[in-house]
N, C-alpha and C. Protein backbone atom coordinates (compact mmCIF):
# COMPACT_ATOMS: atom_id res chain seq x y z
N UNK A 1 17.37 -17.42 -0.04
CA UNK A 1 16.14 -16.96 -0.68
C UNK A 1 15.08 -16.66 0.37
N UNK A 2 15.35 -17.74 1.19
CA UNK A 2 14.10 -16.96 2.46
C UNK A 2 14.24 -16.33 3.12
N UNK A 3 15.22 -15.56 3.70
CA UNK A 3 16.25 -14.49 4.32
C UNK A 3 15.64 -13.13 3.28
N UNK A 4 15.56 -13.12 2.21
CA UNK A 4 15.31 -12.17 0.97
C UNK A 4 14.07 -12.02 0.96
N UNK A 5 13.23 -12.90 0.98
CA UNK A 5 11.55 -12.60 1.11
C UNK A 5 11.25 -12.42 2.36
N UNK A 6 11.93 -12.43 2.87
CA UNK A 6 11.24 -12.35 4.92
C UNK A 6 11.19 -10.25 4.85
N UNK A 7 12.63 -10.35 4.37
CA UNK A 7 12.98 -9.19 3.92
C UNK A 7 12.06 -8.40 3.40
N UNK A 8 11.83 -8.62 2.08
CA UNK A 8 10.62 -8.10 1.15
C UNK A 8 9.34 -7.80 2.15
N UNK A 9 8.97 -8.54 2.95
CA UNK A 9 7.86 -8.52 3.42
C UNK A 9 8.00 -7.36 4.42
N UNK A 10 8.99 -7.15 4.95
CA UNK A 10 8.72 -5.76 6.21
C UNK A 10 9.06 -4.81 4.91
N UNK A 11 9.45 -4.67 3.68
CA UNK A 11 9.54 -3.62 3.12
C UNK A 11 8.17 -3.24 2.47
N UNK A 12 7.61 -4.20 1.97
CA UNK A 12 6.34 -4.23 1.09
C UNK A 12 5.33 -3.62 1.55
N UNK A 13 5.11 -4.54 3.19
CA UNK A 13 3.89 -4.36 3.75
C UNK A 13 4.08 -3.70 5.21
N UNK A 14 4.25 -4.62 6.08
CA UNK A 14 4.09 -4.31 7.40
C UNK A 14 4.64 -5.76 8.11
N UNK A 15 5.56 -4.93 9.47
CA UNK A 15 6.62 -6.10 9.78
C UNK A 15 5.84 -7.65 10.49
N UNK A 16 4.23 -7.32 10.59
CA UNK A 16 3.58 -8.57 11.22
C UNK A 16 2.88 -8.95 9.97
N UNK A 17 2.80 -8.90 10.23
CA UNK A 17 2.05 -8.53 8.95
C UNK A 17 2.62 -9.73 7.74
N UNK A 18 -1.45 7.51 -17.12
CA UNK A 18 -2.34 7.05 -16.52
C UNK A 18 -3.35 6.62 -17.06
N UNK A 19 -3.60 6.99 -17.24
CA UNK A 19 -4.74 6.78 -17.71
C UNK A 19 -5.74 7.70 -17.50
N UNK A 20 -7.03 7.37 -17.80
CA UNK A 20 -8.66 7.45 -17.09
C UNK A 20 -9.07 7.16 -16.15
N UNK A 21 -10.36 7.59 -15.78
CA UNK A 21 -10.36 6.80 -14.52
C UNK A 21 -10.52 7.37 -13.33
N UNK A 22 -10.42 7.37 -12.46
CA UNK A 22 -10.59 8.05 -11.12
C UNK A 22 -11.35 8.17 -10.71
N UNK A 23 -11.63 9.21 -9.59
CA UNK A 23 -13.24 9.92 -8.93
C UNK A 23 -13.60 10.69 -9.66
N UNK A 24 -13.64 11.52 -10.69
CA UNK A 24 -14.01 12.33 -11.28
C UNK A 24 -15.26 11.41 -12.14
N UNK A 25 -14.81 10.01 -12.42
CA UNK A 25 -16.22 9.13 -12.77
C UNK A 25 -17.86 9.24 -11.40
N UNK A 26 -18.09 9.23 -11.49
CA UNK A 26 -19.74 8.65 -10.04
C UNK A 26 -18.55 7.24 -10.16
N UNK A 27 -18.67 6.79 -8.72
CA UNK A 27 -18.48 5.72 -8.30
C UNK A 27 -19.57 4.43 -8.68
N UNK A 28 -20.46 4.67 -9.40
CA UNK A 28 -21.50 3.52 -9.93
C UNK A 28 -20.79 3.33 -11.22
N UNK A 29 -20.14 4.08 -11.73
CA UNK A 29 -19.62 3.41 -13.04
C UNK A 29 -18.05 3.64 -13.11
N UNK A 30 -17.65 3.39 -11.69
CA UNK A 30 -16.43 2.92 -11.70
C UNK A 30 -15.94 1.54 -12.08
N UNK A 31 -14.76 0.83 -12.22
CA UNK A 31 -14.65 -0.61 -12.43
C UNK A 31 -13.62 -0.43 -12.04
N UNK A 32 -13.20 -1.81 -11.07
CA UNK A 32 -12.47 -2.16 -10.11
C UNK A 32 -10.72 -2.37 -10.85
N UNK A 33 -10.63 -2.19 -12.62
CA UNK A 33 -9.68 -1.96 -12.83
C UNK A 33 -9.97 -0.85 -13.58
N UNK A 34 -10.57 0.18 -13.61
CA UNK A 34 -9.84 1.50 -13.88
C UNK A 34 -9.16 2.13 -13.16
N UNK A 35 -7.83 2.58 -13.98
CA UNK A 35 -6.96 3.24 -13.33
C UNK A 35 -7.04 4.56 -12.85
N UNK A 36 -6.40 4.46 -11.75
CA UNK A 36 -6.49 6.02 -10.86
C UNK A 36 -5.68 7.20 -11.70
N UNK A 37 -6.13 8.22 -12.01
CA UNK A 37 -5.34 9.57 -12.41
C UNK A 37 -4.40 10.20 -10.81
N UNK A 38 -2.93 9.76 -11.99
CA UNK A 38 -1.86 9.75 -11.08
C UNK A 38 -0.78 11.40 -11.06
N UNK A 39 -0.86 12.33 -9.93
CA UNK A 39 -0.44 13.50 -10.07
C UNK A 39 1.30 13.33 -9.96
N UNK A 40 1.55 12.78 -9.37
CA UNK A 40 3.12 12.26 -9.11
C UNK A 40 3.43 11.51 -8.31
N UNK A 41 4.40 11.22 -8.16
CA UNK A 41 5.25 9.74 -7.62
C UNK A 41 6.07 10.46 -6.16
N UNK A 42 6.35 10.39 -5.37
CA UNK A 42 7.03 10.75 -4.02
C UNK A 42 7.80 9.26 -3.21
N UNK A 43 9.18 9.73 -2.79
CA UNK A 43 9.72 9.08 -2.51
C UNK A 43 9.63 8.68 -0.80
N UNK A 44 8.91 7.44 -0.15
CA UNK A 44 8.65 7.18 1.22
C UNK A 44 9.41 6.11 1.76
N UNK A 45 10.59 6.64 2.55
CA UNK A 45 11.14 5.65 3.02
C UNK A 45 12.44 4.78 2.00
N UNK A 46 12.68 5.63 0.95
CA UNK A 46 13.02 5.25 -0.09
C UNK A 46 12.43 4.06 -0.96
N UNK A 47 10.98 4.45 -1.14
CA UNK A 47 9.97 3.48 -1.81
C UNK A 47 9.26 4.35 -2.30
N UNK A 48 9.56 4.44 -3.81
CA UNK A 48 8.46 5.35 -4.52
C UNK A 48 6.82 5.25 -4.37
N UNK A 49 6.06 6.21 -4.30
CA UNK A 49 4.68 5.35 -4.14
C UNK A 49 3.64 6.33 -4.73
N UNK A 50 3.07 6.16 -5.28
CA UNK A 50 1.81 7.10 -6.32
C UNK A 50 0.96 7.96 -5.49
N UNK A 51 0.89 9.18 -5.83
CA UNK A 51 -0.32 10.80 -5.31
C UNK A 51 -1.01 10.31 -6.37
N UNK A 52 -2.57 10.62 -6.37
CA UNK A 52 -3.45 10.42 -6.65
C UNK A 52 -3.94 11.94 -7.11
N UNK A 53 -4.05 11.82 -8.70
CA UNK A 53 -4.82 13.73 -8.56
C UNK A 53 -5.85 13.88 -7.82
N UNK A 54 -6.99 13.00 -7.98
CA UNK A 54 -7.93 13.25 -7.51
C UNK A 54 -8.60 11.89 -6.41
N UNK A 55 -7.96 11.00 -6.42
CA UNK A 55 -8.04 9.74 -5.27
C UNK A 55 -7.48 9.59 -4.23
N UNK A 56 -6.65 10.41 -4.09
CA UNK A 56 -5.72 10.65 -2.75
C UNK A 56 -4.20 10.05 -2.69
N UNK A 57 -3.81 10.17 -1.23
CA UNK A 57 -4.05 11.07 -0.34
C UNK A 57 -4.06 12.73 -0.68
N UNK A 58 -4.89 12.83 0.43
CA UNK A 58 -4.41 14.58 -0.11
C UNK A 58 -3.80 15.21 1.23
N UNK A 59 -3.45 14.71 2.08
CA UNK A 59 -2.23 15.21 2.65
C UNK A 59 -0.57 15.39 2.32
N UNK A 60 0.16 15.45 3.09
CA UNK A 60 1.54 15.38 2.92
C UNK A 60 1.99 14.22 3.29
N UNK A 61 3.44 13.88 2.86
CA UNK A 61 3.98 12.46 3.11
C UNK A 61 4.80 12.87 4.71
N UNK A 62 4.29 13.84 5.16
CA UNK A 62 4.86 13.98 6.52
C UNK A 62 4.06 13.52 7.65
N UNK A 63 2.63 13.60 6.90
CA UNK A 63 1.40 12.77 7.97
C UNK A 63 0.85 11.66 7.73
N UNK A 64 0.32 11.06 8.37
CA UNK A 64 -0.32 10.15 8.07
C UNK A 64 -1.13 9.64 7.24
N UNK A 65 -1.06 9.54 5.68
CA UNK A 65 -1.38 9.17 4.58
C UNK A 65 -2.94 9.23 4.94
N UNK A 66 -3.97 10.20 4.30
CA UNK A 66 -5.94 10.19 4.50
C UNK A 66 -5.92 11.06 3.70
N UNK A 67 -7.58 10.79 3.21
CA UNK A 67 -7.74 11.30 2.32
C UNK A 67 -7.51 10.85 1.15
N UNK A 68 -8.43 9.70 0.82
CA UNK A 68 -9.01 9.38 0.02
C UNK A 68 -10.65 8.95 -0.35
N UNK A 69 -10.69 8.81 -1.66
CA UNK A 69 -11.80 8.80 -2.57
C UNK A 69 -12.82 7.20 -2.16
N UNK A 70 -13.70 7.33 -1.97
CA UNK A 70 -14.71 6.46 -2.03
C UNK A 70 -14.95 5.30 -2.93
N UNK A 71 -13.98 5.39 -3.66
CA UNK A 71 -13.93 4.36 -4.87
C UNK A 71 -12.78 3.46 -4.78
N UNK A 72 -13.09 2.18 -6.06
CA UNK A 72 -11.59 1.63 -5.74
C UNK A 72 -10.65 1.37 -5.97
N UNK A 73 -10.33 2.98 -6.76
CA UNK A 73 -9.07 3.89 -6.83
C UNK A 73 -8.56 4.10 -5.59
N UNK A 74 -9.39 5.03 -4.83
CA UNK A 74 -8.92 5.37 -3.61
C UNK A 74 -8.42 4.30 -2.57
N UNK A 75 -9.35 3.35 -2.68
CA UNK A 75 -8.72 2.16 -1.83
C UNK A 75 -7.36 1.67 -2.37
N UNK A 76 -6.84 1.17 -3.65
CA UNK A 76 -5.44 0.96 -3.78
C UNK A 76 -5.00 1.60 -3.81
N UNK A 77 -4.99 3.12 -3.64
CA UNK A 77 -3.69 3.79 -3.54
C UNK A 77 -3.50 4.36 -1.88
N UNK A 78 -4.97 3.94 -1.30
CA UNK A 78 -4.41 3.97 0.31
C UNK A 78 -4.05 2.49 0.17
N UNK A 79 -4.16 1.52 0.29
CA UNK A 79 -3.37 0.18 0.46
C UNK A 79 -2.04 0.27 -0.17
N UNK A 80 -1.09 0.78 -1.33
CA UNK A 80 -0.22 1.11 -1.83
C UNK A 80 0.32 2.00 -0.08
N UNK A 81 0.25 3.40 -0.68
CA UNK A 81 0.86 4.19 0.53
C UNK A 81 0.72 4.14 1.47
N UNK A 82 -0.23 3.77 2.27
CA UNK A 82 -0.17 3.78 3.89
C UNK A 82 0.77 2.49 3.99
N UNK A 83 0.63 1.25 3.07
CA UNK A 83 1.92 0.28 3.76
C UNK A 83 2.87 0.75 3.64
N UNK A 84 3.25 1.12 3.05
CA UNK A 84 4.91 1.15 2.72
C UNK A 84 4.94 2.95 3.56
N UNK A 85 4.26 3.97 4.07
CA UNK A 85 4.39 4.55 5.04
C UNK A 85 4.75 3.87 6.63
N UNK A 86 3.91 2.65 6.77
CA UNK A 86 3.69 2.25 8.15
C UNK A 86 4.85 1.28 7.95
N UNK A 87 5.20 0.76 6.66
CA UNK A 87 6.41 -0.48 6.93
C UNK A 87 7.92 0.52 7.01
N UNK A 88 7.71 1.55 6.34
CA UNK A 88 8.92 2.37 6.31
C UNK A 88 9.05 3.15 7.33
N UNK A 89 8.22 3.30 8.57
CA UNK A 89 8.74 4.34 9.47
C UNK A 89 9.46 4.46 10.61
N UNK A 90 9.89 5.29 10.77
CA UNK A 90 11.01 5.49 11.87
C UNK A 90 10.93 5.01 13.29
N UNK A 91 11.64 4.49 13.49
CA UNK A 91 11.42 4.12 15.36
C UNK A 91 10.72 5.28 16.19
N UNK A 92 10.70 6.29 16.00
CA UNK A 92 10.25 7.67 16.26
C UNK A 92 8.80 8.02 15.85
N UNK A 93 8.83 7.85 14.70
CA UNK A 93 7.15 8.10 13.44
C UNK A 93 6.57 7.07 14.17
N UNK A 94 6.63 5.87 13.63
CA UNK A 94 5.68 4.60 13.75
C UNK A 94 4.10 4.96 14.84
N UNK A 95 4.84 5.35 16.19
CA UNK A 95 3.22 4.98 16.58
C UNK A 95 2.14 5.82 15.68
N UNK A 96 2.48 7.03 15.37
CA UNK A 96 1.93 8.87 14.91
C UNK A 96 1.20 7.85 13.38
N UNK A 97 2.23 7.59 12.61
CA UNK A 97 1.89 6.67 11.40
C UNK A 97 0.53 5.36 11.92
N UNK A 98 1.06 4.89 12.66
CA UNK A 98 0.38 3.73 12.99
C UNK A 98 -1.19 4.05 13.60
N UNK A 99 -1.20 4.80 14.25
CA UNK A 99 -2.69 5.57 14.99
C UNK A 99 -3.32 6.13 13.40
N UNK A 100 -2.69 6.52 12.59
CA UNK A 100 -3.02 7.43 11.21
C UNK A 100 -3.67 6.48 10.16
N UNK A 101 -2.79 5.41 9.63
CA UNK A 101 -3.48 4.63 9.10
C UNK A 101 -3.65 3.29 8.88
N UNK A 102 -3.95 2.95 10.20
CA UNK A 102 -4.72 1.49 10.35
C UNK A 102 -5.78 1.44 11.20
N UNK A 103 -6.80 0.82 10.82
CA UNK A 103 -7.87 0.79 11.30
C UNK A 103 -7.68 -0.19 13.02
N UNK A 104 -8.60 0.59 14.25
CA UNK A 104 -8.61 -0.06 15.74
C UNK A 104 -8.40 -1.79 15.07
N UNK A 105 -8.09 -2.65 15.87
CA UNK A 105 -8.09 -4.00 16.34
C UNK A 105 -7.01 -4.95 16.29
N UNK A 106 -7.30 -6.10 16.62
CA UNK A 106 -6.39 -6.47 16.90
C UNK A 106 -5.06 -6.67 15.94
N UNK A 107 -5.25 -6.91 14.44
CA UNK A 107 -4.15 -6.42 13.94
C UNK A 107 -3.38 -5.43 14.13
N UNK A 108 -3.97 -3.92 14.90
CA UNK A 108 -3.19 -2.90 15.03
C UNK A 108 -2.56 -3.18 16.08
N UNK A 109 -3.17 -4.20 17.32
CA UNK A 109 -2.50 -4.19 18.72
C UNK A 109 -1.06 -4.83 18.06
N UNK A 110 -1.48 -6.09 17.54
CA UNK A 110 -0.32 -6.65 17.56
C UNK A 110 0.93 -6.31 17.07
N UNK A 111 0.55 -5.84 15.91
CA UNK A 111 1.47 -4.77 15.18
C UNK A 111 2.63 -3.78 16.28
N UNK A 112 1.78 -3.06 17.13
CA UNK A 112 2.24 -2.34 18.16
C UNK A 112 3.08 -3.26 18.48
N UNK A 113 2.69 -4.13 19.44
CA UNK A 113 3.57 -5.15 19.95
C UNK A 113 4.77 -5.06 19.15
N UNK A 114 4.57 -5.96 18.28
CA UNK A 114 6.01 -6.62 17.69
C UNK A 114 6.80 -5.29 17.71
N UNK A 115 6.51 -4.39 16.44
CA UNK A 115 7.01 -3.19 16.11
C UNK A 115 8.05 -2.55 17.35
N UNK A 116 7.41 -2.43 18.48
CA UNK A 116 8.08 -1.69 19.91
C UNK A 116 9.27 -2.60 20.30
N UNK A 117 9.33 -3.82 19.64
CA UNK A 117 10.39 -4.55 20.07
C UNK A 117 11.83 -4.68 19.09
N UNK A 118 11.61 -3.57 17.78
CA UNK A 118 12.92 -3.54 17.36
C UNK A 118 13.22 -2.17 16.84
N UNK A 119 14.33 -2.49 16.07
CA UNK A 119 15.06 -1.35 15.94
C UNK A 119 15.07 -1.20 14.10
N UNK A 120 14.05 -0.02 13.59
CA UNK A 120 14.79 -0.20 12.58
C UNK A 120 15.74 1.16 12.36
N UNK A 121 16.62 0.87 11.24
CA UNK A 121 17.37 1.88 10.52
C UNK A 121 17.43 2.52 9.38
N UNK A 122 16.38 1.71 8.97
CA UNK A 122 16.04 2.55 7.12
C UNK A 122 16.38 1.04 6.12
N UNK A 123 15.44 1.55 5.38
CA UNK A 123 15.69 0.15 4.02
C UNK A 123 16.86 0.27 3.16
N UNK A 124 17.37 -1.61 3.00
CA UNK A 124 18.04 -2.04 2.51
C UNK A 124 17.93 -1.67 0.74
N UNK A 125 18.84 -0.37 0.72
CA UNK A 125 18.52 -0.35 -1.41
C UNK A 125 18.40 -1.03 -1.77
N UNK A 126 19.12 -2.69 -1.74
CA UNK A 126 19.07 -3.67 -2.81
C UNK A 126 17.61 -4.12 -2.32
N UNK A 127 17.06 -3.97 -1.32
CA UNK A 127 15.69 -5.00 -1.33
C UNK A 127 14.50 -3.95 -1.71
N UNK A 128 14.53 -2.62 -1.64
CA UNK A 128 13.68 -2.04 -2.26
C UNK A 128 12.70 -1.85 -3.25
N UNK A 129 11.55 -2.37 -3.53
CA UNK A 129 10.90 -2.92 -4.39
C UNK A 129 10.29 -1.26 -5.58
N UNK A 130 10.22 -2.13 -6.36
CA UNK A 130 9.46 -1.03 -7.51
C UNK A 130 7.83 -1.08 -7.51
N UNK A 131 7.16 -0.16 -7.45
CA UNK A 131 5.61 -0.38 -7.27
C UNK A 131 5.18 -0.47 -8.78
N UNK A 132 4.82 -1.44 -9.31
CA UNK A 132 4.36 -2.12 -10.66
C UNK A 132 2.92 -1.46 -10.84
N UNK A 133 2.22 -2.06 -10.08
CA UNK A 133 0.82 -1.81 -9.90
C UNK A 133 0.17 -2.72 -8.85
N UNK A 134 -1.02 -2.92 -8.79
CA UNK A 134 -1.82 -3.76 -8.44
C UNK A 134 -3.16 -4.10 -9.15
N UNK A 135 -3.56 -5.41 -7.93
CA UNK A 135 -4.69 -6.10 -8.89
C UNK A 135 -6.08 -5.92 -7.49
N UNK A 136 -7.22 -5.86 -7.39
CA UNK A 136 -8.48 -6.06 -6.24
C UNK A 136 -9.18 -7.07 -6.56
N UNK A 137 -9.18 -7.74 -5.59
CA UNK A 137 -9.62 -9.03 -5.43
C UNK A 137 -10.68 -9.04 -5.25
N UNK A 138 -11.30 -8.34 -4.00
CA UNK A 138 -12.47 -8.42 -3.88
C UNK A 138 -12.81 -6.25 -3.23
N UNK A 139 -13.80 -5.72 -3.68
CA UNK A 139 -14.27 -4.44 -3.03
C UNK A 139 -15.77 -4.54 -2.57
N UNK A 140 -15.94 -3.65 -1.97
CA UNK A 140 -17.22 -3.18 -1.60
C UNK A 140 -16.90 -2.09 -0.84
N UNK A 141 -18.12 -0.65 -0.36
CA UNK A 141 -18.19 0.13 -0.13
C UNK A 141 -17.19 0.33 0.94
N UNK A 142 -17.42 -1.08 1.90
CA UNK A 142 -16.81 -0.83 3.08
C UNK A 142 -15.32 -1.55 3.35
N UNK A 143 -15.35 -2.37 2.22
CA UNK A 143 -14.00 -3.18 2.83
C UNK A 143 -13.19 -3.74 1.09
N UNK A 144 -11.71 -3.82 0.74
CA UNK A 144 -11.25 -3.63 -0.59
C UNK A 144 -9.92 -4.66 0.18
N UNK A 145 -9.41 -5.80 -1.09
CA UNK A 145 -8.81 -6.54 -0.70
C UNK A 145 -7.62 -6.44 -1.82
N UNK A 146 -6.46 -5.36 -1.67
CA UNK A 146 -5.59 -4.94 -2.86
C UNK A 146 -4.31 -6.10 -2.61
N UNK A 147 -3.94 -6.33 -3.91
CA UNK A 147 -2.84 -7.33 -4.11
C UNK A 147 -1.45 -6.00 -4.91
N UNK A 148 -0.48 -5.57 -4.02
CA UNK A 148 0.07 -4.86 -4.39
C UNK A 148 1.48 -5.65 -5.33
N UNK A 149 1.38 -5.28 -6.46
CA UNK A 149 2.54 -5.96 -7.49
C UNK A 149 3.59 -5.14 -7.47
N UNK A 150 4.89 -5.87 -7.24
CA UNK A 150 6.25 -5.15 -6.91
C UNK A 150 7.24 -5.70 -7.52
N UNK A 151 8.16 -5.35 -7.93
CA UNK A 151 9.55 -6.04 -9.09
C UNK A 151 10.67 -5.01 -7.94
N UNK A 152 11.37 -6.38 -8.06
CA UNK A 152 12.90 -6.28 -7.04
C UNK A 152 13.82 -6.18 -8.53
N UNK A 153 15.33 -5.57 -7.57
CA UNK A 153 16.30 -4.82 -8.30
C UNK A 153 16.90 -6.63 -9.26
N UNK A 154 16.23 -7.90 -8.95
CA UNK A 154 16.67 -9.00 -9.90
C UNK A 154 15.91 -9.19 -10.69
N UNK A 155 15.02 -8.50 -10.92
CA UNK A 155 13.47 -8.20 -11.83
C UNK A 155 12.54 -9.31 -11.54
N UNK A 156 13.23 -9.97 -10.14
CA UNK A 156 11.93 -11.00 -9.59
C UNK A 156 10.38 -10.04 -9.36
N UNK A 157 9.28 -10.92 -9.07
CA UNK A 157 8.29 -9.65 -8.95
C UNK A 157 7.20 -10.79 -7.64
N UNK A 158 6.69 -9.93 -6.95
CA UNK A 158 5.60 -10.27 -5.83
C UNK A 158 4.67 -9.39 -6.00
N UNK A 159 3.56 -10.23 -4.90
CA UNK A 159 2.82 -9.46 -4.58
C UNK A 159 1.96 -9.32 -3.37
N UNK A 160 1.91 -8.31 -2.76
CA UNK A 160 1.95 -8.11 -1.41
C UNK A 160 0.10 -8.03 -1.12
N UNK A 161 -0.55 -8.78 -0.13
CA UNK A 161 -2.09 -8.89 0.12
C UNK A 161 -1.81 -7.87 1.23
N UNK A 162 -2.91 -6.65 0.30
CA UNK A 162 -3.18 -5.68 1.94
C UNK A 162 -4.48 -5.52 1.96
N UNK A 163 -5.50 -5.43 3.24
CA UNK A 163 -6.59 -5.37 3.19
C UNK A 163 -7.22 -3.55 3.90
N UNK A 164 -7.84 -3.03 2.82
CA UNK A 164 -8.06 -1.25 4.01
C UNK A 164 -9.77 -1.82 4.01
N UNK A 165 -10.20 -0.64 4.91
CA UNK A 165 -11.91 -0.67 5.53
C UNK A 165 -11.97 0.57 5.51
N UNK A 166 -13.48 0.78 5.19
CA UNK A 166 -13.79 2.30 5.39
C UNK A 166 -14.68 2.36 6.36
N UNK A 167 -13.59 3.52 7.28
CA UNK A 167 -13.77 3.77 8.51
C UNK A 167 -13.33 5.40 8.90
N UNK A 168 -14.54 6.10 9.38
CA UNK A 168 -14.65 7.47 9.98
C UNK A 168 -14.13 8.30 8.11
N UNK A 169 -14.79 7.87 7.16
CA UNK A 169 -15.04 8.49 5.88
C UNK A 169 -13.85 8.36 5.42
N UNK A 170 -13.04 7.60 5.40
CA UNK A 170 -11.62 7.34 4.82
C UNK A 170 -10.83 5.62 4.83
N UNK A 171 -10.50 5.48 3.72
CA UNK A 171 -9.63 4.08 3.60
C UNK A 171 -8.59 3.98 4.99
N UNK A 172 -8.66 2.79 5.37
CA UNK A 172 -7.52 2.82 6.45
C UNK A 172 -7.52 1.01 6.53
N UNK A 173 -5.56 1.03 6.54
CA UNK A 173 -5.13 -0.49 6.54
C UNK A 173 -5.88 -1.40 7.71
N UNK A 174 -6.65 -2.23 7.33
CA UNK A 174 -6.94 -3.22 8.30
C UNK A 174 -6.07 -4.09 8.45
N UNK A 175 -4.59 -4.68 9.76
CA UNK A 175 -3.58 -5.31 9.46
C UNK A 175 -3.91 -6.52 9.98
N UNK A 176 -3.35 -7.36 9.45
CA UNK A 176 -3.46 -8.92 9.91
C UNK A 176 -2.95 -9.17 11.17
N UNK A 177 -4.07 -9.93 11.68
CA UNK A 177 -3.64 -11.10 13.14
C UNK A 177 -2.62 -11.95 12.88
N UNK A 178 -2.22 -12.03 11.50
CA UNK A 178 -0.74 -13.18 11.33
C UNK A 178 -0.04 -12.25 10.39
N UNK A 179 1.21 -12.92 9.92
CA UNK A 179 2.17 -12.64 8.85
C UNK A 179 1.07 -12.26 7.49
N UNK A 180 1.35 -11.28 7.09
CA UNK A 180 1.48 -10.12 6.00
C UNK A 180 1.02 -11.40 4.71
N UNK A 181 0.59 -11.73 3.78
CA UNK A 181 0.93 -12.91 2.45
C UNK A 181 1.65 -11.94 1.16
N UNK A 182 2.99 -12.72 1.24
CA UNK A 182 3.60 -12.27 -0.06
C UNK A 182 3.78 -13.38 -0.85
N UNK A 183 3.34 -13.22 -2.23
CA UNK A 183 3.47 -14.50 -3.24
C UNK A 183 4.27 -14.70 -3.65
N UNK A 184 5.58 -14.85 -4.43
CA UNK A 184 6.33 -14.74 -5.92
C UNK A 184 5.24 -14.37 -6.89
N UNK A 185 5.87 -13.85 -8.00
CA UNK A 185 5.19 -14.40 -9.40
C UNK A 185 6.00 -14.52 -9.87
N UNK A 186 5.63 -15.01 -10.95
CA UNK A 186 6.44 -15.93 -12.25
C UNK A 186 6.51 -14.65 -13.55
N UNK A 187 4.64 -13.86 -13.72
CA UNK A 187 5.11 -13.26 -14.44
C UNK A 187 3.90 -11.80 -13.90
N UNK A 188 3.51 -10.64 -14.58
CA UNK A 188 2.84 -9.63 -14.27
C UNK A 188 0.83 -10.43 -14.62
N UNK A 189 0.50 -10.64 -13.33
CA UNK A 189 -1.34 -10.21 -13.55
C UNK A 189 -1.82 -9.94 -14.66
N UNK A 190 -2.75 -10.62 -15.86
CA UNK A 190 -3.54 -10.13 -16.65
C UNK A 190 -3.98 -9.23 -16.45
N UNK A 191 -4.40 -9.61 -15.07
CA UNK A 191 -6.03 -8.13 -14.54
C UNK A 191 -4.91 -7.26 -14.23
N UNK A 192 -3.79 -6.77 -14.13
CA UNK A 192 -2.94 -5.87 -13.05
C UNK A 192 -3.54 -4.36 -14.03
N UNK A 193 -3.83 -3.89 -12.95
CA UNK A 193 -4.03 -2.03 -12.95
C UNK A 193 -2.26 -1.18 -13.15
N UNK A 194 -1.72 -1.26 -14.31
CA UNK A 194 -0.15 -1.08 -14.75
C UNK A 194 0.04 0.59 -13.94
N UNK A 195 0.59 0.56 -13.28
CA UNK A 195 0.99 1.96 -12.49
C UNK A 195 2.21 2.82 -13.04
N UNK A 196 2.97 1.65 -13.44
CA UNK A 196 4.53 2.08 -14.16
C UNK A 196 4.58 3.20 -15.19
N UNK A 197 3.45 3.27 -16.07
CA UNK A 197 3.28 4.46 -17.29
C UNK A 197 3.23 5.89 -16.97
N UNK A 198 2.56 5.81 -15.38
CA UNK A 198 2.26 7.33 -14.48
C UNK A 198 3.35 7.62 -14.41
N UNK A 199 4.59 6.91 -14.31
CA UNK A 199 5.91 7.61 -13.32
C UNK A 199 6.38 8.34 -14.30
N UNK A 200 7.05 10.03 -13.74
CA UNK A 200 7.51 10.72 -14.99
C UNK A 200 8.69 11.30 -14.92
């Protein structure tokens, strides 16, 4: 079992580590669980992960996930995609990804570090998680603390703590000085923002 969540965790997050709703509201009468208006689902790394019609990203899944919305829509769905961009990328991608979306310091150094010291080959199907939704713990203009909810192929379910900052007019992962926090759960978040209804 701990072999399996160690697992989960470089898939979820990072290896150190519709509804209504959206920007189309003013961000003063946003609420921290309205759901983002979701344009489609794209497959990263073989980890499905939510486009944003109007919250972002609005690039391609070939760059570095930017481009998002000021609200905190935009913040979970850059905390959603940029992890599982930066946990899914290629021995090749990673630094290009990694300069793209995580914010300077020392979480990013270290990250570097570890990262340069292995080898990956692409994710394990069976550990591949389903993106449920998520829940925000805490937001503000400048800094959003997303709890990303995920169900594995045994319909166990976690949830992955990612923290982004807004920095140079865009969400970007702020990564941890330690190991990544992945929880269990037992069952789905009251508060959870349900993502699963978007997929089509």
């Amino acid at each position: 079992m701990m072999r399996r969540w160690a697992r989960a965790a470089v898939v979820a997050v990072a290896l150190v580590a519709t509804g209504c709703g959206g920007s189309n509201t003013p961000e003063s009468e946003l609420s921290i669980t309205d759901p983002p208006q979701i344009n489609r689902w794209i497959t990263v790394g073989g980890i499905e992960v939510p486009i944003g019609t109007t919250d972002g990203p609005s690039n391609g899944e070939w760059e570095p996930f930017a481009g998002f919305s000021h609200t905190p829509q935009g913040a979970a769905l850059a905390a959603i995609t940029q992890s599982v961009q930066l946990s899914t990328a290629s021995d090749r991608a990673w630094p290009q990804v990694l300069a793209g979306v995580a914010a300077p310091g020392e979480g990013r150094d270290l990250y570097a570090a570890h990262r340069g010291l292995v080898e990956i080959s692409g994710t394990d199907p069976e550990m591949v998680p389903t993106i449920v939704g998520y829940t925000i713990d805490d937001y503000s203009d400048t800094a959003a603390t997303v709890d990303v909810v995920q169900r594995f192929s045994d319909d166990s379910l976690a949830s992955s703590t990612t923290q982004v900052v807004w920095i140079d007019d865009d969400w970007r992962l702020n990564l941890p000085s330690e190991t990544a926090a992945i929880t269990a759960l037992d069952a789905l978040p009251p508060e959870l923002v349900n993502l699963e209804e978007t997929r089509k």
